[in-house]
C-alpha atoms as a PDB file:
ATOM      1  CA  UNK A   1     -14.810   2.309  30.728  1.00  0.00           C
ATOM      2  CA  UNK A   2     -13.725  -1.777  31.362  1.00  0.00           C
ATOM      3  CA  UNK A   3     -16.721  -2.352  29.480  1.00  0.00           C
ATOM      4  CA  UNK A   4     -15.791  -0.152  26.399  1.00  0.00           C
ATOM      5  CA  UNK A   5     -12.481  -1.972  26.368  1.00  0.00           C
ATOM      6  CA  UNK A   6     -13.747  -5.380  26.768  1.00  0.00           C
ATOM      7  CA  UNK A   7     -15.644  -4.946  23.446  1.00  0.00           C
ATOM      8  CA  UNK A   8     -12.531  -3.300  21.507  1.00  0.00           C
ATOM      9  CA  UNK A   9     -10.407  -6.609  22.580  1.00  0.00           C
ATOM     10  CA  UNK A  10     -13.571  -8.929  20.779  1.00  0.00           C
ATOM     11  CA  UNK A  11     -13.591  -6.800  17.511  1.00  0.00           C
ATOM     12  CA  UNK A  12     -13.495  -8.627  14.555  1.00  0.00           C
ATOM     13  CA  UNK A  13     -12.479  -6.920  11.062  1.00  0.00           C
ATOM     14  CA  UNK A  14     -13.164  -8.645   7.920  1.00  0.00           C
ATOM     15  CA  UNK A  15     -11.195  -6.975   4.801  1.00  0.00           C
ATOM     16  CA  UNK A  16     -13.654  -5.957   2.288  1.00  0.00           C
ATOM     17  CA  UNK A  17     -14.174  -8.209  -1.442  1.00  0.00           C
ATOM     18  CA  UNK A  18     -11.356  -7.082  -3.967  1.00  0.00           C
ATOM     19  CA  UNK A  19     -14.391  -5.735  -6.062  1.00  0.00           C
ATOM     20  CA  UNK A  20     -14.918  -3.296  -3.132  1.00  0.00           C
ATOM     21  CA  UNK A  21     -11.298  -2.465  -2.720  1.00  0.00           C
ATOM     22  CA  UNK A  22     -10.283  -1.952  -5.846  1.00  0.00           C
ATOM     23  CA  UNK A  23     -13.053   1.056  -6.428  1.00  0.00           C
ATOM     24  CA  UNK A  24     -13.273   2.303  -3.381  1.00  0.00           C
ATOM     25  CA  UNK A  25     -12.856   5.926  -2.962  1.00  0.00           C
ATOM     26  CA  UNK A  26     -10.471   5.470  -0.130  1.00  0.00           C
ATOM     27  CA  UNK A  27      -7.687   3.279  -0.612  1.00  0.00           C
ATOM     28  CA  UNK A  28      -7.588   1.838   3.122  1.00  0.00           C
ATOM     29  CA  UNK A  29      -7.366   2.742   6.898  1.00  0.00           C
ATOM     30  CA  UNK A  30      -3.897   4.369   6.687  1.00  0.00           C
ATOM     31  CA  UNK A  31      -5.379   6.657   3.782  1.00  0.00           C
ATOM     32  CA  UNK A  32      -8.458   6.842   6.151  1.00  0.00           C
ATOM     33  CA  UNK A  33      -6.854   8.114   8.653  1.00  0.00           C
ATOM     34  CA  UNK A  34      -4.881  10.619   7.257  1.00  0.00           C
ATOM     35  CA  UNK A  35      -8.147  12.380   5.811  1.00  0.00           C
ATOM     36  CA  UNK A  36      -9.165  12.048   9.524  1.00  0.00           C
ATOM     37  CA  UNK A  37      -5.960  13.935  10.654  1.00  0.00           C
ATOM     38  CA  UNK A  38      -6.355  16.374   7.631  1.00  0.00           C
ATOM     39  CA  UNK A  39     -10.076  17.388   8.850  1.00  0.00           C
ATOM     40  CA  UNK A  40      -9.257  17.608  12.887  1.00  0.00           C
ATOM     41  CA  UNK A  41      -6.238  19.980  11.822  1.00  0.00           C
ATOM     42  CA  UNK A  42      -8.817  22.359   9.574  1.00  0.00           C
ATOM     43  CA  UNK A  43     -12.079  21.665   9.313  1.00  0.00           C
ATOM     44  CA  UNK A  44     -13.590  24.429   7.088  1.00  0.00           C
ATOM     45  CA  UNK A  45     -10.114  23.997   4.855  1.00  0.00           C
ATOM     46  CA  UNK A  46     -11.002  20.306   4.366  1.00  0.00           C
ATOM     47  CA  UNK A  47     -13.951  20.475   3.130  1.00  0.00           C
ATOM     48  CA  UNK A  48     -12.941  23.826   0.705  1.00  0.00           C
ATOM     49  CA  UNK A  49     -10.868  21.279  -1.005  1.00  0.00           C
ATOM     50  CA  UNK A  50     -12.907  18.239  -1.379  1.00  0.00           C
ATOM     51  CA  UNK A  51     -15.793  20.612  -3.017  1.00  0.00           C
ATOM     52  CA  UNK A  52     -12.881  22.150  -5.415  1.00  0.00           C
ATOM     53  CA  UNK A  53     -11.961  18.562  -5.932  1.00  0.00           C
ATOM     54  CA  UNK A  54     -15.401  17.371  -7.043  1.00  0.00           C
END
C-alpha cells in the first residue's frame, strides 16, 4: 500500500481550459462528488432519474 500512497503524494492536477469548464456537464469535483455520493446511496434510483432527466 506505501507504493499506492507514494504515487497519490506526486499527483499533479491541471484545471481544465475555460472552454471546457464553462460547458461541461459537471460543474466541478464538489458537484462530482456529490453525484458520486448520490449513486453509492441508490444505485438503480440514480440512474431512474438521469434517464427521466434526458
Amino acid at each position: 500500500m506505501a507504493h499506492s500512497e507514494d504515487r497519490a503524494q506526486d499527483l499533479k492536477l491541471y484545471p481544465p481550459p475555460e472552454s471546457v469548464v464553462t460547458t461541461a456537464h459537471v460543474s466541478g469535483m464538489a458537484a462530482y462528488q456529490k453525484l458520486v455520493a448520490e449513486a453509492d446511496s441508490g444505485y438503480e434510483d440514480y440512474w431512474a432519474r438521469l434517464a427521466r432527466e434526458s
